[in-house]
Protein backbone atom coordinates (compact mmCIF):
# COMPACT_ATOMS: atom_id res chain seq x y z
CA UNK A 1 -28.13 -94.65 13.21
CA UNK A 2 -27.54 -92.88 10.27
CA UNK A 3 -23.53 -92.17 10.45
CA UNK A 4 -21.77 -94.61 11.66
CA UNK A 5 -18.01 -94.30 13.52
CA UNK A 6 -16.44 -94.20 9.53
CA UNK A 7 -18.85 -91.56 9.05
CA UNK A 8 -18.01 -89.18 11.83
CA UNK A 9 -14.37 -89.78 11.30
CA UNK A 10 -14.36 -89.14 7.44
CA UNK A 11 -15.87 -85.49 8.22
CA UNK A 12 -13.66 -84.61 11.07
CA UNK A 13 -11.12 -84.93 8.72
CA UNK A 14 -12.86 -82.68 6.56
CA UNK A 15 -13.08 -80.29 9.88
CA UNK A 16 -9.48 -80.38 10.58
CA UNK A 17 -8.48 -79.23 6.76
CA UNK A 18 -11.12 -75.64 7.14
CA UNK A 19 -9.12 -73.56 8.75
CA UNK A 20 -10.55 -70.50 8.76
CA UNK A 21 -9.35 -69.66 12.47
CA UNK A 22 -8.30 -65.68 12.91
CA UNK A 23 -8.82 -64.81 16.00
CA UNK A 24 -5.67 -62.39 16.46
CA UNK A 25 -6.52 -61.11 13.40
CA UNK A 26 -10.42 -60.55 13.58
CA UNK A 27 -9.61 -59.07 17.25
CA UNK A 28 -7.65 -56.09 15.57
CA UNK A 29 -9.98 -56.29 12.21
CA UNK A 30 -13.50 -55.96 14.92
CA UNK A 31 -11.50 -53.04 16.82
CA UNK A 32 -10.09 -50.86 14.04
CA UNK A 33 -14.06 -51.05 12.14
CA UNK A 34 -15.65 -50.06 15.56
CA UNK A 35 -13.76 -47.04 15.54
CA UNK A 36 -15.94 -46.09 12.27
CA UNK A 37 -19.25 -46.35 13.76
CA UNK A 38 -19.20 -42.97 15.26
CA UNK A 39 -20.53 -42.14 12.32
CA UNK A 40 -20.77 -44.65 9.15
CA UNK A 41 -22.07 -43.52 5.80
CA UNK A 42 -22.98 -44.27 2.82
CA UNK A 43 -23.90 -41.95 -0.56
CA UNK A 44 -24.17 -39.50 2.01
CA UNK A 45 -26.61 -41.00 3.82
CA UNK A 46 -26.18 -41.59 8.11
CA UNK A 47 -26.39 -45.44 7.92
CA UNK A 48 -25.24 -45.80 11.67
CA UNK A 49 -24.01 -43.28 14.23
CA UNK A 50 -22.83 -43.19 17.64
CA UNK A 51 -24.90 -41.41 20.20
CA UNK A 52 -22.90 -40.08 22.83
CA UNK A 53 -19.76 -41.57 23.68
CA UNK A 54 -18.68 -44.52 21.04
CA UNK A 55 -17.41 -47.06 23.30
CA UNK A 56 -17.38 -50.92 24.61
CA UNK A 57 -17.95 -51.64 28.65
CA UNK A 58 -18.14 -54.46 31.11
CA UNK A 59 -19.90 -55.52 33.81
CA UNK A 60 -19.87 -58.21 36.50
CA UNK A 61 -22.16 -60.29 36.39
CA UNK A 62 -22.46 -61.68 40.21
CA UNK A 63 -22.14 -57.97 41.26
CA UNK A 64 -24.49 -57.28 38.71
CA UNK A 65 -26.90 -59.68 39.94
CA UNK A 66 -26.34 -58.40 43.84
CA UNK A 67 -27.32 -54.81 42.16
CA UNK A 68 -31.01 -54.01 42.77
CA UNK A 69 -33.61 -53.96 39.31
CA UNK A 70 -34.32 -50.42 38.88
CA UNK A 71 -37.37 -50.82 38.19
CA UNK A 72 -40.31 -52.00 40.64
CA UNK A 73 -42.16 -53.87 37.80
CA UNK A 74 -41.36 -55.64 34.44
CA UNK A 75 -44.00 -56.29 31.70
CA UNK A 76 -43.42 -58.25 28.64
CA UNK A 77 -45.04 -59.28 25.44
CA UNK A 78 -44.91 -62.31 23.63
CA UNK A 79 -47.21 -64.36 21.40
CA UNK A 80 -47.54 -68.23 20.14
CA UNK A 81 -48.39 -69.10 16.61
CA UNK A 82 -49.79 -72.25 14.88
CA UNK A 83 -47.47 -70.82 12.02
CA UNK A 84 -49.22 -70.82 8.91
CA UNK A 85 -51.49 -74.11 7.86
CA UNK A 86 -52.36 -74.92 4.12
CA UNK A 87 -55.47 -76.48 3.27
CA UNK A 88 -55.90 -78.99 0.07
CA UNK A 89 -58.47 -76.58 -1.27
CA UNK A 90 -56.24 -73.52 -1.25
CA UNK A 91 -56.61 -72.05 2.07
CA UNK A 92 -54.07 -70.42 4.58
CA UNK A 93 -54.48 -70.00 8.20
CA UNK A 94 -52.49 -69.06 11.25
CA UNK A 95 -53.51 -68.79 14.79
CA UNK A 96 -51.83 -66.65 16.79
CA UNK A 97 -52.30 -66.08 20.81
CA UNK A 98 -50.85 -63.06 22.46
CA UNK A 99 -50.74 -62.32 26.37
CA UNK A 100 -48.36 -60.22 28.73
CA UNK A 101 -46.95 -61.30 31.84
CA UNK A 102 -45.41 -59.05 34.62
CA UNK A 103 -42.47 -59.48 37.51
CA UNK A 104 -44.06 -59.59 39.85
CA UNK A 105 -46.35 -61.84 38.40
CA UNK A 106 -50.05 -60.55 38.05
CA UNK A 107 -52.23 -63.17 37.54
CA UNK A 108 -54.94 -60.88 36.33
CA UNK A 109 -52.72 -59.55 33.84
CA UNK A 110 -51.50 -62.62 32.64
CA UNK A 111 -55.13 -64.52 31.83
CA UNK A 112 -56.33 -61.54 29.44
CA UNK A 113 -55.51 -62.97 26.15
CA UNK A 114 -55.63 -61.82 22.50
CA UNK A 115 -56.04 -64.51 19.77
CA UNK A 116 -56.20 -63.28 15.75
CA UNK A 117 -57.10 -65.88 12.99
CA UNK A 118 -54.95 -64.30 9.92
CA UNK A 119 -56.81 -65.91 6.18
CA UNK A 120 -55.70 -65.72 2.88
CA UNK A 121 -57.31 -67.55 -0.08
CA UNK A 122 -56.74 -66.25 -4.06
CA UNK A 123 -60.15 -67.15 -4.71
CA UNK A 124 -62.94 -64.78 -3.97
CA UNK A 125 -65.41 -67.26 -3.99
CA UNK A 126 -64.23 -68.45 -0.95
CA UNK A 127 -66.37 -67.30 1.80
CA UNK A 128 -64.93 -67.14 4.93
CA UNK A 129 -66.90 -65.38 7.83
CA UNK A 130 -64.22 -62.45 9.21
CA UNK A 131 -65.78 -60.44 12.17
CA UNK A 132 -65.51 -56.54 11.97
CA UNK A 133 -65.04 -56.37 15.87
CA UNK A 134 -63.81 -58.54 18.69
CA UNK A 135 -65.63 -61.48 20.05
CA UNK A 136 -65.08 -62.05 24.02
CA UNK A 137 -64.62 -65.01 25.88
CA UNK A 138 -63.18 -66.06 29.63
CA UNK A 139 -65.80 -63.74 31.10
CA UNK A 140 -64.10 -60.87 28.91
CA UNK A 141 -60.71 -61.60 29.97
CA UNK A 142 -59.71 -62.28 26.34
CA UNK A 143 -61.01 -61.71 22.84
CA UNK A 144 -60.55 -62.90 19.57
CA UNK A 145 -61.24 -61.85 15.92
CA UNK A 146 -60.98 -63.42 12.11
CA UNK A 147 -58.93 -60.81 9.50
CA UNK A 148 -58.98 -62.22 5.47
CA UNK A 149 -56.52 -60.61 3.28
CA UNK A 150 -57.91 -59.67 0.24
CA UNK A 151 -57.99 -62.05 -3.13
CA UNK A 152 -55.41 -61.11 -5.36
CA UNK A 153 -52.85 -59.31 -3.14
CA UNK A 154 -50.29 -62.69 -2.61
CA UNK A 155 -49.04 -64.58 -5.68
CA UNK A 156 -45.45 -65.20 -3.57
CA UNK A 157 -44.60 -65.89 0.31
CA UNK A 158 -48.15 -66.43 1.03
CA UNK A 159 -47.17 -68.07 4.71
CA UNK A 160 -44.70 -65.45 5.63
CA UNK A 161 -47.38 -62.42 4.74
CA UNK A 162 -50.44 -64.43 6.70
CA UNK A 163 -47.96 -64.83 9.83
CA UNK A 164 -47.11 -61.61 9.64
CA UNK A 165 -50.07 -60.20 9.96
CA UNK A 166 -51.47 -62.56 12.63
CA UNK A 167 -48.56 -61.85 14.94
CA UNK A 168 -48.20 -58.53 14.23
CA UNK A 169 -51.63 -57.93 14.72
CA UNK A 170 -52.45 -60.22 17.70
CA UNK A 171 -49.29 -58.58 19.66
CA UNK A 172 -49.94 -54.75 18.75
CA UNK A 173 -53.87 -54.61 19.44
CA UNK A 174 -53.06 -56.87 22.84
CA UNK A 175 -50.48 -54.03 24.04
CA UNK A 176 -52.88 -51.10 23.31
CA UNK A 177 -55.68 -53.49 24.75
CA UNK A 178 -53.95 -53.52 27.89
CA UNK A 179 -51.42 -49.93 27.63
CA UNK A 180 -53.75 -48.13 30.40
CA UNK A 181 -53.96 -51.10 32.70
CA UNK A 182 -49.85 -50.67 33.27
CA UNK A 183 -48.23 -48.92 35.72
CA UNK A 184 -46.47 -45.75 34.21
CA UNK A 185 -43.26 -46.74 36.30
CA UNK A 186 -42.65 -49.68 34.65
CA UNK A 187 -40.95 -51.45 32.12
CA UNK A 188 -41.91 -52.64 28.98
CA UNK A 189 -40.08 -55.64 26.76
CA UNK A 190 -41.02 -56.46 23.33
CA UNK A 191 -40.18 -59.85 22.12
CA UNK A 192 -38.21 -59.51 18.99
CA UNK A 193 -37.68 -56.06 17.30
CA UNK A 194 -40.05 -52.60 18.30
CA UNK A 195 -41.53 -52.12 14.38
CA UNK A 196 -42.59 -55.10 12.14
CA UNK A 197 -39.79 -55.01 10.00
CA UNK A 198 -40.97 -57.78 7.82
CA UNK A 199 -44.18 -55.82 7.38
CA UNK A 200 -42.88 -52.84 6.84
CA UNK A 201 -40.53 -53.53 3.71
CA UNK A 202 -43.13 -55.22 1.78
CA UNK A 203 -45.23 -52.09 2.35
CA UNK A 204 -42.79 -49.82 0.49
CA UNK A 205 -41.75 -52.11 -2.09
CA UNK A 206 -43.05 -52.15 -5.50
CA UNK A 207 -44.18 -55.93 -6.38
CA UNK A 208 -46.74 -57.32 -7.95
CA UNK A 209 -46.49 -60.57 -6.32
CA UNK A 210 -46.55 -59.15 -2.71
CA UNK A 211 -48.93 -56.53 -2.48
CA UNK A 212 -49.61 -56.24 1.35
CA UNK A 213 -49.40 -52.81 1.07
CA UNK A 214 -52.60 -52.29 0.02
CA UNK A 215 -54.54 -54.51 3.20
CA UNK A 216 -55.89 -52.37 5.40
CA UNK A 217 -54.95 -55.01 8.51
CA UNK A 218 -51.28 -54.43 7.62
CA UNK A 219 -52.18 -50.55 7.95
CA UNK A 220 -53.58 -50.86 11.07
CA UNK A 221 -50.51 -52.89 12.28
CA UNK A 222 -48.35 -50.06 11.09
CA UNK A 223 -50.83 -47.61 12.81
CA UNK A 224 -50.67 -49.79 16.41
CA UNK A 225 -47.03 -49.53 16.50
CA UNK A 226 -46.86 -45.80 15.89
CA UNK A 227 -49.69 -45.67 18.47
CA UNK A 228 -47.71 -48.02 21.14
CA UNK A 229 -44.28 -45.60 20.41
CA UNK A 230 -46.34 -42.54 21.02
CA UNK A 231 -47.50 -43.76 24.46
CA UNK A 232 -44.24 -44.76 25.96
CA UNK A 233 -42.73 -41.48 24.45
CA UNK A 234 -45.32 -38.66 25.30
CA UNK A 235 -45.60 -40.58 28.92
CA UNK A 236 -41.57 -41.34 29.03
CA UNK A 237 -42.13 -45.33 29.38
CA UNK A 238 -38.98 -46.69 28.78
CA UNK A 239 -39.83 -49.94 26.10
CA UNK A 240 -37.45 -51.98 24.14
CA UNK A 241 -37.37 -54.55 21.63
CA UNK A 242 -35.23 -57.69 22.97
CA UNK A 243 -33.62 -59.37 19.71
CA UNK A 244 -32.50 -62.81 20.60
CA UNK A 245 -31.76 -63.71 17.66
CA UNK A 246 -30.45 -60.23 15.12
CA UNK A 247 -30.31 -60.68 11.39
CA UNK A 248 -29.04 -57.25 10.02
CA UNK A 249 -26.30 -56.77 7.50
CA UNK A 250 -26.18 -53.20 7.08
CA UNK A 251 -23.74 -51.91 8.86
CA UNK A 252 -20.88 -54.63 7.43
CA UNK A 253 -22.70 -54.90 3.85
CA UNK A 254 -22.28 -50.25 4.09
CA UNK A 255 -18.16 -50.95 5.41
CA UNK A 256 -17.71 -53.47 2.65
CA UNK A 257 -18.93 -50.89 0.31
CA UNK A 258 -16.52 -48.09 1.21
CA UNK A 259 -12.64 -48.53 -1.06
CA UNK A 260 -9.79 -50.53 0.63
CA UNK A 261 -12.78 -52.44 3.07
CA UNK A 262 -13.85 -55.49 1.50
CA UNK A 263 -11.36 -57.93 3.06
CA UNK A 264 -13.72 -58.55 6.03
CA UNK A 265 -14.67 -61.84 7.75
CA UNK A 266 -17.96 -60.98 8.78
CA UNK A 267 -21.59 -61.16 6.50
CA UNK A 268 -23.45 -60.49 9.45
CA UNK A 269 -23.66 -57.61 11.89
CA UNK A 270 -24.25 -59.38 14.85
CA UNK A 271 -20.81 -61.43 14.03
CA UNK A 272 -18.42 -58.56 14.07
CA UNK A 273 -20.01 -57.34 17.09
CA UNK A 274 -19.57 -60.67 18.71
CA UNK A 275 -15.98 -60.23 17.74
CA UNK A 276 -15.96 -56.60 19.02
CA UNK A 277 -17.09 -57.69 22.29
CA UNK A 278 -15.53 -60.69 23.37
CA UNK A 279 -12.68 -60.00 26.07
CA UNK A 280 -10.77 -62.98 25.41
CA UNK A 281 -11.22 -65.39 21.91
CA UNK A 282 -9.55 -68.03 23.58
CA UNK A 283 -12.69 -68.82 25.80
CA UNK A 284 -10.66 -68.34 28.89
CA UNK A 285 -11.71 -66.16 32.22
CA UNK A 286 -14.70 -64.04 30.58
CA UNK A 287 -17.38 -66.05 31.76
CA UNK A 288 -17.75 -63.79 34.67
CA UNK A 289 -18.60 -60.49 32.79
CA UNK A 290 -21.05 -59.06 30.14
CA UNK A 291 -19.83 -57.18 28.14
CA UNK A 292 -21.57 -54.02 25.87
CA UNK A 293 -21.90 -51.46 23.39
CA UNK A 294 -22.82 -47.38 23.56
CA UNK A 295 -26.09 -46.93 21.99
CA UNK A 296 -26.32 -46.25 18.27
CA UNK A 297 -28.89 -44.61 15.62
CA UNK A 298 -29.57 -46.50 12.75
CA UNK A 299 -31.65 -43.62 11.03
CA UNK A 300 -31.92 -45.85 7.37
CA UNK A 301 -32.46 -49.41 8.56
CA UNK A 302 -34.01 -52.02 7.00
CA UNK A 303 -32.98 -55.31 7.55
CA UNK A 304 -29.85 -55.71 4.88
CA UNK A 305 -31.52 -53.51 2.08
CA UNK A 306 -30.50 -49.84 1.51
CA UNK A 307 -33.88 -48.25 1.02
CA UNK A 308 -34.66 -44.52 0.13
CA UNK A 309 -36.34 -43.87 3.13
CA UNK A 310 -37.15 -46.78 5.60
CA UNK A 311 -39.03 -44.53 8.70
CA UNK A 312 -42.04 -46.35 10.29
CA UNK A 313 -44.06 -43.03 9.07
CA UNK A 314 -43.51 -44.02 5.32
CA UNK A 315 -45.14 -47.55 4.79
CA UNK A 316 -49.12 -46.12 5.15
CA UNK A 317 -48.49 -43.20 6.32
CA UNK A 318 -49.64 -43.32 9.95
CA UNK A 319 -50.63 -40.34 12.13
CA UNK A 320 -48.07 -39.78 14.88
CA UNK A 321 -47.99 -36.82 17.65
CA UNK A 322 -43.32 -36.36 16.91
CA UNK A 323 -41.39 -35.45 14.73
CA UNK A 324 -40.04 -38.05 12.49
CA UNK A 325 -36.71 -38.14 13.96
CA UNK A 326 -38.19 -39.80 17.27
CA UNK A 327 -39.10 -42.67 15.46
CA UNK A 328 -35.52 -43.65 14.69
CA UNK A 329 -34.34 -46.98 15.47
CA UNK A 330 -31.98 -46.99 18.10
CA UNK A 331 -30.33 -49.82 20.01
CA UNK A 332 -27.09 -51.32 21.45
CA UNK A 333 -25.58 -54.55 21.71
CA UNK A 334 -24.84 -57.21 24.13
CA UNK A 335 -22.49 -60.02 24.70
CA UNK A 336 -22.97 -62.83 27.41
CA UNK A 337 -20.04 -64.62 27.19
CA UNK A 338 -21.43 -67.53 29.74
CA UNK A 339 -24.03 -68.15 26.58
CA UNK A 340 -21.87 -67.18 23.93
CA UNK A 341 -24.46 -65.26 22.18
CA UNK A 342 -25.50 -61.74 21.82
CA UNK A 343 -28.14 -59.26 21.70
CA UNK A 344 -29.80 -56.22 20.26
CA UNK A 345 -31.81 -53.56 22.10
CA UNK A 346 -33.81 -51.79 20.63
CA UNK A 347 -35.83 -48.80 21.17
CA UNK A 348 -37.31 -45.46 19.37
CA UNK A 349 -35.09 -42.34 19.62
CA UNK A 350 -37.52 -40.57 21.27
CA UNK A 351 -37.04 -42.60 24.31
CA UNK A 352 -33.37 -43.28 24.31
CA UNK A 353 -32.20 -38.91 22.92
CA UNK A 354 -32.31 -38.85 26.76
CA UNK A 355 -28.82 -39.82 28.10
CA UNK A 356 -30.35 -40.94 31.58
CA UNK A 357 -32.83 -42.74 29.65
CA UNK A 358 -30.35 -44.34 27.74
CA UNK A 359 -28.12 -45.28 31.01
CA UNK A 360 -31.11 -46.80 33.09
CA UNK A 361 -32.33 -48.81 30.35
CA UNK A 362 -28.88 -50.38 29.65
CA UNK A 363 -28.58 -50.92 33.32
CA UNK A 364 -32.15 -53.09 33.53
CA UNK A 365 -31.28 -54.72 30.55
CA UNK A 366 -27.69 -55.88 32.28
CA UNK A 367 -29.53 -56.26 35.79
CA UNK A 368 -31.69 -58.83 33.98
CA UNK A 369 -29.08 -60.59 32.26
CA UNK A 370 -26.75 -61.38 34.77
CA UNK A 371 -29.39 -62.64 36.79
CA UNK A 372 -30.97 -64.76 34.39
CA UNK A 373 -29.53 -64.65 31.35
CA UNK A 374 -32.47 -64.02 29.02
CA UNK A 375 -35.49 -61.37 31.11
CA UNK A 376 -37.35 -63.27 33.33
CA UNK A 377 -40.67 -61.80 32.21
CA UNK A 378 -39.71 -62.41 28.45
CA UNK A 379 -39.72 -66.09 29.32
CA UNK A 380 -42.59 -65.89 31.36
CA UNK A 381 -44.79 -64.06 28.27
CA UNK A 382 -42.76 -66.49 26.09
CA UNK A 383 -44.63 -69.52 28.64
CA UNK A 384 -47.83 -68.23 28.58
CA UNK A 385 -48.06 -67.46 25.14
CA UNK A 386 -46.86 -70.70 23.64
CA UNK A 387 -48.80 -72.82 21.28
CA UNK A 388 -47.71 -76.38 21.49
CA UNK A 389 -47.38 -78.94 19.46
CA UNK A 390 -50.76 -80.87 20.90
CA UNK A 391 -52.56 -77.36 20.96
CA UNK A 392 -52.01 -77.06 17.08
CA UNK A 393 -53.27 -80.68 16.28
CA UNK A 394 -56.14 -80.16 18.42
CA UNK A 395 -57.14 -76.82 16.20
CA UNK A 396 -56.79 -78.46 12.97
CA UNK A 397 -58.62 -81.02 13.72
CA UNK A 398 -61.48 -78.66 14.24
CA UNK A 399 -61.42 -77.94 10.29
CA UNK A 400 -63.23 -80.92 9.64
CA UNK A 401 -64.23 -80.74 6.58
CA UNK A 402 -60.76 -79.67 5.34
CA UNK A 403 -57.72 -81.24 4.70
CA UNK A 404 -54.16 -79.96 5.90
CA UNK A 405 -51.88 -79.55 2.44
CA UNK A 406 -49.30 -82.20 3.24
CA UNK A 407 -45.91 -82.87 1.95
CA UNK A 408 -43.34 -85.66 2.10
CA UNK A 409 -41.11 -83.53 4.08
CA UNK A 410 -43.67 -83.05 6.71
CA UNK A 411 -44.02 -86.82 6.94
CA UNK A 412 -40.64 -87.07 7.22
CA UNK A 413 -38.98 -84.44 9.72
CA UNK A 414 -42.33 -83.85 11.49
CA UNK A 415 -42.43 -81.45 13.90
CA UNK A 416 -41.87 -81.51 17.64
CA UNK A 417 -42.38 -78.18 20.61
CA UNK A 418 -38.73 -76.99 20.46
């Protein structure tokens, strides 16, 4: 045991002397900056605006769960990684294994499978065979391929870049793989924002370091998201991006900006929003409702950074049947109070300009949540998907004349399949 009774003691007195407790005061701070987001900008620039009616709602959850789903069937998307492996001789590699699962569950849907091999080594005298097409296995119910990034284009996060483009890629070629297998009444969750955000920045920024921008994999991902938007738009396929976990800072980082505003308790978006949301701080009799936001354009997002332009179109300039606008990032947020976490949905303006659109997604996305708090076919793509601990072991031992780059830290904390 490495703190003892003493231990625990000492730092709860620690805890007892950071008070940082506000909740009257956030409550009022959270409502009076809501009331800016019908329209927030910044150097004259839209950073956030309301569309339609700026406002926060509730729902009950048990007579939310009584409700019926609107829709007839559910698809999902979700992929497992290896994350990123190093190799003693310089090597990267990362696995990733994509699949879709359905309510109700398809079990032919659910066995086609995409797996990508993403490669990076600086050296070009590496040789390592990539394949120019697929390569099919389980009787053609799934198919796999190598990409190598080019020498030279990674000096600098070298692991995030090679995930990037093995999820990315694995989990947009899957979905067009398997778009006109779906039923055009249905609905489709992403796991985790609608554009590769990640992806996308490093394509627009100027680095020498990080120059993703010019791989022609990271095109195509760009290219298979535009191409995925343009379905569910031109055929009015309601899809969203489920964000379990948001990261964005613009919208406080743009209020902190503005004179007279930078007195606020909040670095990240998803905090103030919490605060926004929550019925009662005290914890007490809200466990029984969700509550949620209007929907909102975020026309200039990009994570945290205030970019010139930041439109999917931009970063290698994809072909696209809309206008620009209908590529917009959209979304609204949600607050389960029985969890004590919240949500972003997300999905492309062309889908959500559409006011019954807008209301029938937020209604599946609160049907779903009050009956199991996180989608039920998110967790099952999230299942199938999954690449576990024993999985990854198995596929590194299949390098064998290679040897995994270990450090003392890996020896140390390990890792485990949470």
């Amino acid at each position: 045991m490495t703190l003892e009774q003493v231990h625990i003691k000492a730092i709860s007195h620690l805890a007892h002397q950071i008070d940082l407790c506000r909740d009257d005061e956030d409550a009022k701070t959270a409502s009076d900056l809501f009331e800016m987001l019908r329209e927030l900008r910044y150097d004259g620039e839209v950073v956030l605006r309301s569309i339609g009616e700026l406002r926060r709602s509730k729902v009950n959850v048990d007579q939310m769960a009584l409700s019926r789903d609107p829709f007839g069937i559910t698809y999902s998307c979700d992929s497992g990684s290896t994350n990123p492996i190093s190799f003693d001789n310089g090597l990267f590699v990362d696995f990733c294994h994509c699949a879709l699962a359905s309510t109700p569950t398809d079990l032919g849907l659910h066995r086609r499978r995409t797996i990508v091999s993403a490669t990076y080594s600086p050296s070009s005298k590496v040789t390592i065979n990539t394949t120019d097409g697929w390569e099919m296995f389980d009787e053609d119910e799934g198919r796999c391929k190598i990409v190598r990034i080019q020498p030279g284009l990674l000096n600098k996060r070298i692991k995030r870049m090679v995930h990037n483009i093995a999820i990315y890629l694995s989990e947009s070629e899957h979905i067009l793989w398997m778009m006109d297998r779906l039923e055009k009444d249905g609905f489709f969750i992403m796991d985790g924002p609608i554009y590769p955000k990640q992806l996308m920045y490093w394509m627009v920024v100027e680095s020498d370091d990080i120059r993703i921008r010019y791989d022609p994999h990271a095109k195509k991902i760009l290219q298979n998201y535009i191409d995925i938007m343009d379905h569910h738009i031109g055929n009015r396929i309601p899809i969203v991006g489920f964000v379990k976990n948001p990261e964005d800072m613009q919208i406080m980082q743009t209020i902190k900006k503005q004179g007279g505003r930078v007195d606020i308790p909040w670095v990240m978006d998803a905090q103030f929003f919490k605060n926004a949301l929550s019925l009662d701080r005290n914890g007490q009799g809200n466990n029984r409702y969700i509550t949620y936001t209007n929907w909102f354009m975020q026309p200039n997002q990009f994570y945290e950074k205030m970019l010139d332009s930041t439109s999917p179109l931009v970063a290698g300039s994809p072909d696209h049947k809309f206008g620009r606008g209908d590529y917009s990032l959209t979304f609204f947020m949600v607050y389960v109070p029985m969890m004590d976490v919240i949500f972003k949905v997300e999905s492309p303006y062309g889908i959500t300009k559409n006011e019954d659109m807008r209301n029938i997604i937020t209604r599946k996305i609160l049907y779903d949540l009050s009956v199991s708090g996180v989608p039920t076919t998110l967790l099952k793509a999230d299942s199938i998907a999954k690449i576990r601990l024993g999985e990854k072991e198995q596929i590194i031992g299949q390098f064998d004349d290679l040897k995994v780059d270990t450090k003392y830290n890996d020896i140390r904390w390990g890792e485990n399949d949470d």
